[in-house]
Protein backbone atom coordinates (compact mmCIF):
# COMPACT_ATOMS: atom_id res chain seq x y z
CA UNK A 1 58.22 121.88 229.38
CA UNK A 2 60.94 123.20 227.26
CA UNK A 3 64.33 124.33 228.52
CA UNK A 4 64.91 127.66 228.21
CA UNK A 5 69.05 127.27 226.82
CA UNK A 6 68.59 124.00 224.22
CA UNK A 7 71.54 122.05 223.42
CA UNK A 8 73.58 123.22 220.45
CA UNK A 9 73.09 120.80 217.79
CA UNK A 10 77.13 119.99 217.34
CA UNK A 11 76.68 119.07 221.20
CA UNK A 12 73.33 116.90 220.62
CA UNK A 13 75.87 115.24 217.63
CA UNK A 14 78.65 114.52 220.18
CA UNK A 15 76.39 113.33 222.94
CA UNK A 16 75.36 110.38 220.11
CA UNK A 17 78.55 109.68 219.19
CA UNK A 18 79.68 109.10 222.48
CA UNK A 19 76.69 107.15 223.51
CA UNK A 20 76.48 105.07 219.68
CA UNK A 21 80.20 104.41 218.84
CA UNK A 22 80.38 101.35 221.40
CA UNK A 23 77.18 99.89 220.33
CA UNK A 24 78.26 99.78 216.97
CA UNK A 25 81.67 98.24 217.88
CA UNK A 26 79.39 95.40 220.16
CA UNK A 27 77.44 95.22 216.52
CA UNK A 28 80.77 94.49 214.70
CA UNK A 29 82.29 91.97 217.30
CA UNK A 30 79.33 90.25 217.83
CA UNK A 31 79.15 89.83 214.35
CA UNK A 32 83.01 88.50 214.55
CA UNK A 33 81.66 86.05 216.62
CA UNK A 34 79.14 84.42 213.97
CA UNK A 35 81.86 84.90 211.18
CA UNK A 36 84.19 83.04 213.33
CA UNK A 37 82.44 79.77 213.80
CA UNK A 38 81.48 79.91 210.05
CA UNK A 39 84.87 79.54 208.89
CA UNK A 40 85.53 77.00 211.43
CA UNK A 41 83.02 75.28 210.49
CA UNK A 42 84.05 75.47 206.86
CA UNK A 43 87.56 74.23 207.61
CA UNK A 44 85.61 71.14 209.59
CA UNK A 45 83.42 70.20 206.85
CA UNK A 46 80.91 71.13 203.88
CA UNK A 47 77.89 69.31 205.67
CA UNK A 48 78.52 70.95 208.84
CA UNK A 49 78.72 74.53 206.97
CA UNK A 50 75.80 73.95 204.62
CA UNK A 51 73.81 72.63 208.37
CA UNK A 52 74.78 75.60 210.48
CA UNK A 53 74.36 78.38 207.89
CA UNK A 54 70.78 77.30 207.46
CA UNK A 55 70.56 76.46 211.07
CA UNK A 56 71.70 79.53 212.41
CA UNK A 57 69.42 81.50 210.02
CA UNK A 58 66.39 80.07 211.62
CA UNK A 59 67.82 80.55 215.22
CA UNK A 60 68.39 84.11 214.47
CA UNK A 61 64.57 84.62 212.89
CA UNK A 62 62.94 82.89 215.84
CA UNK A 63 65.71 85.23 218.03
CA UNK A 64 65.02 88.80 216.79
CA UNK A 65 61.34 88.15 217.17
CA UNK A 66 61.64 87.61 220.59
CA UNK A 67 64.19 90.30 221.58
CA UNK A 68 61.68 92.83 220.95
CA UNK A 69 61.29 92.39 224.63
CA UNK A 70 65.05 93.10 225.23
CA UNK A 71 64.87 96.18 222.48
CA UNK A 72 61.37 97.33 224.63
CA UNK A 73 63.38 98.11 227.84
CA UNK A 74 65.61 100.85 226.26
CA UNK A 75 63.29 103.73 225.11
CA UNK A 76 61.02 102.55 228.92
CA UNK A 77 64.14 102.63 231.38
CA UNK A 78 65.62 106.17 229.57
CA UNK A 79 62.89 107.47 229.93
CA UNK A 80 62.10 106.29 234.27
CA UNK A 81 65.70 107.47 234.14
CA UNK A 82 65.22 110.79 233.00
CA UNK A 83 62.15 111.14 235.26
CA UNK A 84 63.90 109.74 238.47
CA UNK A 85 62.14 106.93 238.52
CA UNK A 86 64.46 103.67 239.94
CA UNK A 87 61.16 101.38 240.94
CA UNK A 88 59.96 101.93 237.03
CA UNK A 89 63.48 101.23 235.65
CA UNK A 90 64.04 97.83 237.92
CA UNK A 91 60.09 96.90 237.17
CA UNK A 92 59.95 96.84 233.73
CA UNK A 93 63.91 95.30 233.37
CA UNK A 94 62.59 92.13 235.31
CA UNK A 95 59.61 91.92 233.51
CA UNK A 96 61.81 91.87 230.12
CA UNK A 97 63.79 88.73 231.53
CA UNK A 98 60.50 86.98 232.69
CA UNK A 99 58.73 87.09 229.09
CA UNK A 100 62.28 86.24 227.75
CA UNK A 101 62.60 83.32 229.68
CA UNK A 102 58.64 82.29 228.64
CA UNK A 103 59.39 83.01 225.26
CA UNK A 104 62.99 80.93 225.04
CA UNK A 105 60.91 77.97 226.69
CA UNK A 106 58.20 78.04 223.57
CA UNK A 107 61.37 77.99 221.33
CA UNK A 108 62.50 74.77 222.67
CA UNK A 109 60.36 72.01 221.24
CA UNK A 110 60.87 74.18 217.59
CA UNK A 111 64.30 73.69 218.01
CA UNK A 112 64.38 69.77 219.24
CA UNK A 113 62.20 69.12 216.00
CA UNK A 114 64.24 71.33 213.51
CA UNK A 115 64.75 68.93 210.84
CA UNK A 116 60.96 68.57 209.83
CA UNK A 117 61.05 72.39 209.35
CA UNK A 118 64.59 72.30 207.81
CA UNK A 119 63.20 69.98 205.08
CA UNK A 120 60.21 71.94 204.63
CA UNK A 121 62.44 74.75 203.70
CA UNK A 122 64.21 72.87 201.24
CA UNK A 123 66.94 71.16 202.47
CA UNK A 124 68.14 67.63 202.05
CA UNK A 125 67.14 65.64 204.37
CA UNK A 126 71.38 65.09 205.05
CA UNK A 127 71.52 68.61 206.21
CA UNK A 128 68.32 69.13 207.84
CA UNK A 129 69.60 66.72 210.21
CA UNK A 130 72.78 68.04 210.48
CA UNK A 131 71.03 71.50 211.43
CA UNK A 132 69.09 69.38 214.20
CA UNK A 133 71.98 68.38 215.52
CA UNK A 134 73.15 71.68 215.86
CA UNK A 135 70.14 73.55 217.04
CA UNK A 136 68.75 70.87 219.70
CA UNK A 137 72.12 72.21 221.59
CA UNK A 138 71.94 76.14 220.39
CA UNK A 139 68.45 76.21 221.00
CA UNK A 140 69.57 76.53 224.35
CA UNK A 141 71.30 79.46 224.14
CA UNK A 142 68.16 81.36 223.29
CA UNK A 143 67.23 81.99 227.06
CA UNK A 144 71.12 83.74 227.58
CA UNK A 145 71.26 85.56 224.06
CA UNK A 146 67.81 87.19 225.14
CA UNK A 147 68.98 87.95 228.74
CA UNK A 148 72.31 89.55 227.33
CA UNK A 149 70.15 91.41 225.43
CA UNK A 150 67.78 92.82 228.20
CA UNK A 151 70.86 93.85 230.01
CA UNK A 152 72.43 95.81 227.29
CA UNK A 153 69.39 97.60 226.65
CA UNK A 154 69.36 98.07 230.41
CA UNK A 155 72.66 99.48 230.55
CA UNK A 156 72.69 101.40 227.45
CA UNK A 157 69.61 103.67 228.98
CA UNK A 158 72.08 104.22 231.73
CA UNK A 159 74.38 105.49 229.37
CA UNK A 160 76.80 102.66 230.17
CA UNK A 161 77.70 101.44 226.82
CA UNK A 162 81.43 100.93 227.17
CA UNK A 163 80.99 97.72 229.11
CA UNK A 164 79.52 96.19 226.58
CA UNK A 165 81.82 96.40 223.84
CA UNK A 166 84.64 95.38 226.68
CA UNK A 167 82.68 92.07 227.24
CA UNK A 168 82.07 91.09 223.56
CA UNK A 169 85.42 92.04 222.67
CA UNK A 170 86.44 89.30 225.61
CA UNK A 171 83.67 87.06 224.14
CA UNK A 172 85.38 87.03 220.95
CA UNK A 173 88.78 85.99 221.97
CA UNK A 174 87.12 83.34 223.90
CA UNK A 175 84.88 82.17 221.61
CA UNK A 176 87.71 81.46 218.95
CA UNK A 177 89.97 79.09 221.41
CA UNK A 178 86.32 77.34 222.96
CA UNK A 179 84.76 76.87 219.54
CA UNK A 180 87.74 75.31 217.88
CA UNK A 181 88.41 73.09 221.19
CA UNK A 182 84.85 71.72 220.93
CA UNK A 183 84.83 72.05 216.74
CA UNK A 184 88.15 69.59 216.24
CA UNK A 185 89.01 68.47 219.58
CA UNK A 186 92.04 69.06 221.91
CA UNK A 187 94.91 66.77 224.14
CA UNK A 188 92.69 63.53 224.41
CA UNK A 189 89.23 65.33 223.39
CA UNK A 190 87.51 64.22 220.55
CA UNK A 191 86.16 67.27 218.34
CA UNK A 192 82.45 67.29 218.47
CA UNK A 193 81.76 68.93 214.77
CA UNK A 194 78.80 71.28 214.37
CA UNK A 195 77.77 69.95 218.03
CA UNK A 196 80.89 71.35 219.22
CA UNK A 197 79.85 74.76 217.61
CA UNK A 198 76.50 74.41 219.36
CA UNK A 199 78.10 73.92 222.99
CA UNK A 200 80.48 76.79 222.53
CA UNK A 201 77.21 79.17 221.36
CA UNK A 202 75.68 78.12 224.95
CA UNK A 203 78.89 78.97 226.72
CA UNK A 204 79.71 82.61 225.10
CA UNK A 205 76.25 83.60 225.36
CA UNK A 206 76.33 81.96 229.34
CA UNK A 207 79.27 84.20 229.70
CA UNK A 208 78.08 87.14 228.68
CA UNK A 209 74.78 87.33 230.27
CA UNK A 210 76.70 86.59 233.44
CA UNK A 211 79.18 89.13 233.01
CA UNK A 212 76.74 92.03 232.03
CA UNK A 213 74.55 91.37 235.20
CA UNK A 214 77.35 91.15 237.47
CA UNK A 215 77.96 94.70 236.04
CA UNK A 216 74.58 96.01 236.32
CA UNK A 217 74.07 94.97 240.02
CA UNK A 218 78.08 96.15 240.85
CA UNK A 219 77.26 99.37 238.96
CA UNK A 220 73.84 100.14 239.78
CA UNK A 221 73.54 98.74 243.56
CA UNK A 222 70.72 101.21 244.30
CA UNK A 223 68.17 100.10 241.56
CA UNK A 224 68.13 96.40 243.49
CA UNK A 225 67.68 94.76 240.01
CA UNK A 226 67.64 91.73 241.43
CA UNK A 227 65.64 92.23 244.51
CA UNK A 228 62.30 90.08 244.43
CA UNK A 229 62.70 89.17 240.97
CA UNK A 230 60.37 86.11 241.75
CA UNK A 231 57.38 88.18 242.14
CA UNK A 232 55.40 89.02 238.59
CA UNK A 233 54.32 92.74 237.54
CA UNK A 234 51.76 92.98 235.76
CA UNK A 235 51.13 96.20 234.67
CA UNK A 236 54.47 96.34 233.86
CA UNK A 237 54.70 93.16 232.07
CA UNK A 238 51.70 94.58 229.63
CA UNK A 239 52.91 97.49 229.10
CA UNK A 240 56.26 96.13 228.01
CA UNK A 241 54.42 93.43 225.83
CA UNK A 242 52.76 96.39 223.95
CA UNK A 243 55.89 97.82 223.20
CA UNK A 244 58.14 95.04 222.45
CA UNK A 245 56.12 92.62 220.72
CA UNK A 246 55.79 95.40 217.52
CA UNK A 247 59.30 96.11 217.40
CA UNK A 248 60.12 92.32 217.23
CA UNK A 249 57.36 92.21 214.56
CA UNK A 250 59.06 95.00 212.91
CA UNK A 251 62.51 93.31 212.69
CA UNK A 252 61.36 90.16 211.45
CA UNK A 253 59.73 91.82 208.37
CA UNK A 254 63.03 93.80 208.11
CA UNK A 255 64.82 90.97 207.68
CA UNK A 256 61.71 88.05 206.17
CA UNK A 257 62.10 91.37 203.50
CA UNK A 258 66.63 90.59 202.90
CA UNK A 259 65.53 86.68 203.06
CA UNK A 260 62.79 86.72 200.55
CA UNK A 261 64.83 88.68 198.18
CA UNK A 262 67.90 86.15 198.34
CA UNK A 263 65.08 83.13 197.66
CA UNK A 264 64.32 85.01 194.77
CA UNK A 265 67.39 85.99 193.51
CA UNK A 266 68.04 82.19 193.68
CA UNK A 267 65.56 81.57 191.03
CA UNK A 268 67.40 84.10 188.95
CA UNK A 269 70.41 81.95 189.24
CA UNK A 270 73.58 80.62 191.37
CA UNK A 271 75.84 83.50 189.91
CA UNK A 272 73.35 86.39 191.06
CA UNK A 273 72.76 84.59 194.63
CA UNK A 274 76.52 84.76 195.24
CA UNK A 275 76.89 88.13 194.05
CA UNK A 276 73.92 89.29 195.90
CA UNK A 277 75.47 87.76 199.21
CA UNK A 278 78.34 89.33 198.70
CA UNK A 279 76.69 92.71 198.38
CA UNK A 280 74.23 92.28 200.84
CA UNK A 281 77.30 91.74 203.40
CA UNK A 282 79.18 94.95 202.43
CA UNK A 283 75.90 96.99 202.96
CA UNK A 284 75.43 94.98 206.31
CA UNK A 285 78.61 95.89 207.84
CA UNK A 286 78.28 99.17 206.91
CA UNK A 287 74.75 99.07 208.28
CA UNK A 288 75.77 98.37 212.17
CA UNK A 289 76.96 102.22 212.49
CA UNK A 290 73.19 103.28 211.46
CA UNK A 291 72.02 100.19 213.96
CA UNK A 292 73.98 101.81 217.17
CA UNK A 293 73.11 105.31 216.01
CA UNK A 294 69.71 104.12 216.27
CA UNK A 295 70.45 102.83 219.93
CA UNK A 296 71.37 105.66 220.87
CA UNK A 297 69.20 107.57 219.30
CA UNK A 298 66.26 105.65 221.16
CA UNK A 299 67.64 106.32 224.51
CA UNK A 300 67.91 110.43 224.26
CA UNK A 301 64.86 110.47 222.55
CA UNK A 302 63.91 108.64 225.88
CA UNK A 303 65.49 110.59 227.99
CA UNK A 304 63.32 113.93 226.19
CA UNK A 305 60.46 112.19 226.73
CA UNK A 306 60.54 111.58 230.32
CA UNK A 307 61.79 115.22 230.37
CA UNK A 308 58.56 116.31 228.66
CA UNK A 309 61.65 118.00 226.61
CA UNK A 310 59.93 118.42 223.01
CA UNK A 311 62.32 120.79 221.70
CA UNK A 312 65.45 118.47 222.74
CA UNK A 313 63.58 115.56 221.45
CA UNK A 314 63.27 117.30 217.75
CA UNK A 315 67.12 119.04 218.39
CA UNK A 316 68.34 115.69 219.08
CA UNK A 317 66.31 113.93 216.24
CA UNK A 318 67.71 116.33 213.26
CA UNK A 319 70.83 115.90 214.98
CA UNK A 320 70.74 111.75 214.76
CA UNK A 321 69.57 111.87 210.85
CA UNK A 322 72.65 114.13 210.02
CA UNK A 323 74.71 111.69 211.40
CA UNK A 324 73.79 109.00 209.95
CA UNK A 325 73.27 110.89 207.05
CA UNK A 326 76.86 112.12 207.09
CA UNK A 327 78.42 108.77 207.12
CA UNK A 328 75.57 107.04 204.90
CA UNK A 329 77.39 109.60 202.32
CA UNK A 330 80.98 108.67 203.26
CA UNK A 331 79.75 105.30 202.49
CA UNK A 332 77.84 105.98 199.21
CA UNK A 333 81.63 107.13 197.99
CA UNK A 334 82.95 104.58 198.51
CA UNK A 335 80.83 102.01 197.14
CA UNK A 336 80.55 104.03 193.61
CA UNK A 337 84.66 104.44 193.90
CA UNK A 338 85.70 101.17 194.54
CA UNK A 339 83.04 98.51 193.68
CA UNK A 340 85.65 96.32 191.92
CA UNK A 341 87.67 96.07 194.88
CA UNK A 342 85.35 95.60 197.49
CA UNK A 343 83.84 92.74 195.57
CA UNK A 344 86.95 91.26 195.30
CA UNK A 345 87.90 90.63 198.78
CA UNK A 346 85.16 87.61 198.49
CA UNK A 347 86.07 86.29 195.17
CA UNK A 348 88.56 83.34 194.91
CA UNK A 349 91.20 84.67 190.95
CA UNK A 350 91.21 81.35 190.69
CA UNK A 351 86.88 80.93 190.48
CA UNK A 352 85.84 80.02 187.13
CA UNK A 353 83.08 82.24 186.61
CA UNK A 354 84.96 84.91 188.27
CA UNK A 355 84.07 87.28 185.33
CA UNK A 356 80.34 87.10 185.92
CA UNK A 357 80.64 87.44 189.61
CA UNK A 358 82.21 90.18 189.13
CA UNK A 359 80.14 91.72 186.83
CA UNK A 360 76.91 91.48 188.92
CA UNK A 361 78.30 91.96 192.00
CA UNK A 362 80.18 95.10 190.70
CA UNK A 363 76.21 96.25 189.48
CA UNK A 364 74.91 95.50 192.90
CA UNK A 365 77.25 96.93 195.19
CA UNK A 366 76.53 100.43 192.72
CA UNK A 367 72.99 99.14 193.57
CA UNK A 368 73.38 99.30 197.39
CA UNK A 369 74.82 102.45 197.50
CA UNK A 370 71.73 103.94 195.73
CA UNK A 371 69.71 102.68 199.08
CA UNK A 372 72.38 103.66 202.00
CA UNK A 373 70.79 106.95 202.66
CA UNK A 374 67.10 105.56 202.62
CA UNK A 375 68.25 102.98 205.05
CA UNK A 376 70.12 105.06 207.32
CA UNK A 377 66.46 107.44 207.33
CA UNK A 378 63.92 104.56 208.09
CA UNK A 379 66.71 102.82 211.32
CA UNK A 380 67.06 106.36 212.25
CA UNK A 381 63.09 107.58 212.67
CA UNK A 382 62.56 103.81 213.82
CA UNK A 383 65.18 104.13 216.84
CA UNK A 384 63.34 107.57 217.51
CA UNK A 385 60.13 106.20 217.36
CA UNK A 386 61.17 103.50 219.76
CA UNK A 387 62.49 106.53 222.09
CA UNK A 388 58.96 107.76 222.51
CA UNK A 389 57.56 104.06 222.97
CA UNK A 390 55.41 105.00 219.53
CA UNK A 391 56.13 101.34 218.17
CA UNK A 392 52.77 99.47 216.85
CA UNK A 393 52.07 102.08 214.01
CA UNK A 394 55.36 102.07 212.89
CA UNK A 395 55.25 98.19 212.86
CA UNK A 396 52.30 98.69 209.87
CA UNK A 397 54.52 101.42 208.20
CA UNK A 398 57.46 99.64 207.67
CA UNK A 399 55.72 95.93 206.96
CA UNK A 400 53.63 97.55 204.75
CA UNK A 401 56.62 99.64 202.76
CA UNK A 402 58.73 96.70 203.10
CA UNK A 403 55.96 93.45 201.55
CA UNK A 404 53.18 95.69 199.78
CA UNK A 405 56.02 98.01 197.95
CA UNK A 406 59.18 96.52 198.17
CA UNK A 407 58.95 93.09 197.54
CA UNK A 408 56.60 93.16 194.93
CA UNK A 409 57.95 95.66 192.95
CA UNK A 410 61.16 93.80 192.86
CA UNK A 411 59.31 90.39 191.66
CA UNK A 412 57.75 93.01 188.67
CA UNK A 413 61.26 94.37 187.95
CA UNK A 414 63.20 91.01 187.71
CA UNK A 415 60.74 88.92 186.44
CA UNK A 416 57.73 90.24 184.19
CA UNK A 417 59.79 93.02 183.20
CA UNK A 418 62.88 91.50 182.55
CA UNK A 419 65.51 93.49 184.87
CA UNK A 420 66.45 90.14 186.82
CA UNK A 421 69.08 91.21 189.61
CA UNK A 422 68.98 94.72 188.90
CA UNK A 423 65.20 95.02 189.10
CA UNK A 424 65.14 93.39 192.46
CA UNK A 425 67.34 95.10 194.24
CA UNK A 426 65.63 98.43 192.79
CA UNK A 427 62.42 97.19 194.10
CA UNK A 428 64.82 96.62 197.64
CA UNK A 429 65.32 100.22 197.44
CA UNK A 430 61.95 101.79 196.55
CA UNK A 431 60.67 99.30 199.84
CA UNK A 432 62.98 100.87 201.82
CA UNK A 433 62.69 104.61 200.73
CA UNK A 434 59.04 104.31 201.41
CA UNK A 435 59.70 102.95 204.65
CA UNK A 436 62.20 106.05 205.53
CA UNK A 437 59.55 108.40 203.85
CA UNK A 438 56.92 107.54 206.15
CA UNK A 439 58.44 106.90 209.17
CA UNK A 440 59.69 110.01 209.17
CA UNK A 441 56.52 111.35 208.58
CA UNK A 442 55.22 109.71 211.72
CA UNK A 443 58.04 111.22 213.82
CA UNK A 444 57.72 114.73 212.73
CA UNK A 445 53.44 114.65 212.97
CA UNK A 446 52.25 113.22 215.37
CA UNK A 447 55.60 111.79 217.81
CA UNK A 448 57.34 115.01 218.71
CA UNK A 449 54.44 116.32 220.68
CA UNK A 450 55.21 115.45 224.05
């Protein structure tokens, strides 16, 4: 049923804003939080860096498989929102943390026997230990990182986004004194290195979990979250596997797609691989506005659907792609104004091949802006998808834009054909454009009829 007097589309635009702008500002913190244990661990020791930035890459693949779950309970609890359904809300949030907790228990034993793995990847057998170390004590703040999660999501369909950038702001404050406590030791405590860093991830992620469901329950008394949350649902538990386990699916070939491409740029050379990680972390903080867009895009296009609102869900759609749009083109200015600069801030006047870092990392920041507005398209129709719990094709559509298309092309381009960095990063793009071209599609054919 359609409501007679729509929203205008500049108030469809605010409503996002409103509901996005924190989750993007979680995005960046939380992402202050990883950047500030790196350095730490930098100023502790070379080892300890090399260990945990390999280390924490495999944590965060096995984690944004499994937080599918957590990402499930958005589009599912806007939507019993929007219907007035509390019992559906509560049901399928408890569910979330029981196949989070089953899924952080199978994590364990990968964890304990990292270095195996480690090696396997390529790593000497110095720093696949050292990244055992780490992750036999991190591994242990899966089970909390997923839980956070859940609650967010839980929250955030409440429209109670606020409280979580509070709390990770807090979390980063914290995390800075209790990492470098446990990093290098303080009064008569002996630093514990990269074990240290380990500990602290456990704590922050202990915190915050415990904080966020203290605010749940204190905010939202009469949905009795916690009431009974012994006793398993079913129904509820397979219906939120078939929704989460594709979008976890769907972010680990998202980002199998960003770690494939830096193994091959690798092969290319030492200079490329730096100037690629420079680039690719310019587009990635840039990125986390499209990512809480997205969010919030998910939940209204939740809330429509449990309206049976078609007509808001397609207002608020168009309006969600011309915001992202609008600042995907803000930041396409930028990067074709001031690539010099921006690849400066990473690059030590001192470096001796600063003049070929430069050079390439000048070529693939103009590179990255060429893909902004295709990336900003396929997050955008993803998070709508999500909204209207269409997730399994879309899983297919975007694996298959970003390994059969993407990928490939960018192996033909830099290798066979001779375009080395360039060519890669163009087949990064043309991956990514498909996946925006027909994800879109999907939304507009067959998900808007509701």
């Amino acid at each position: 049923m359609n409501t007679v007097h729509p929203m205008p589309y500049r108030a469809h635009a605010l409503a996002l804003l409103r509901l996005g702008l924190p989750l993007v500002g979680s995005s960046i913190a939380g992402f202050a939080i990883h950047m500030t244990d790196t350095v730490l661990l930098g100023w502790y020791s070379v080892l300890s860096l090399a260990a945990a930035t390999i280390a924490t890459s495999l944590w965060f693949i096995v984690f944004i498989l499994g937080a599918g779950f957590a990402q499930a309970v958005m589009p599912v609890v806007a939507a019993a929102v929007a219907e007035g359904d509390e019992v559906r809300a509560r049901r399928v949030t408890r569910m979330a943390l029981w196949l989070s907790l089953a899924y952080a228990l199978l994590t364990l034993p990968l964890f304990w026997n990292s270095a195996i793995l480690l090696q396997w990847m390529g790593q000497t057998p110095e720093v696949a230990a050292e990244g055992q170390r780490f992750l036999r004590i991190a591994g242990f703040s899966m089970l909390p990182a997923l839980w956070g999660n859940v609650f967010r999501s839980y929250l955030s369909a409440q429209h109670l986004t606020g409280v979580q950038l509070v709390v990770t702001i807090a979390m980063v404050l914290l995390n800075v004194g209790t990492a470098y406590g446990l990093i290098f030791g303080f009064g008569g405590f002996e630093g514990l290195g990269i074990v240290g860093a380990g500990i602290a991830s456990v704590i922050i992620n202990t915190l915050t979990v415990l904080a966020l469901g203290a605010y749940a329950q204190w905010r939202l008394p009469h949905y009795h979250l916690f009431q009974r949350i012994w006793r398993a649902d079913w129904p509820a538990m397979a219906d939120l596997f078939r929704i989460g386990a594709p979008i976890g699916l769907t972010s680990l070939a998202e980002s199998g797609l960003f770690a494939a491409s830096a193994m091959m740029m690798g092969w290319i050379g030492e200079v490329p691989l730096a100037a690629h990680g420079i680039a690719l972390q310019l587009a990635a903080f840039m990125f986390m506005f499209h990512v809480g867009m997205s969010q919030a895009a998910t939940i209204r296009a939740g809330g429509a659907l449990g309206r049976h609102d078609a007509t808001e869900l397609r207002r608020g759609a168009l309006a969600a792609h011309a915001v992202s749009t609008a600042f995907a083109i803000i930041v396409v200015a930028i990067f074709l104004s001031f690539p010099e600069n921006l690849v400066s801030l990473y690059v030590d006047p001192a470096e001796p091949q600063r003049d070929a870092l430069m050079s390439i990392g000048r070529q693939l920041v103009l590179l990255a802006a060429l893909f902004q507005l295709a990336d900003a398209t396929q997050v955008i129709a993803l998070g709508l998808l999500r909204g209207v719990q269409d997730t399994t094709v879309p899983m297919w559509l975007a694996s298959v834009s970003y390994w059969l298309i993407g990928l490939p092309l960018g192996y033909v381009l830099a290798f066979p054909l001779g375009y080395a960095h360039v060519g890669l990063w163009l087949g990064l793009t043309a991956g990514l454009t498909a996946a925006a071209a027909s994800l879109v599609w999907r939304f507009w054919t067959r998900a808007v009829r509701i």
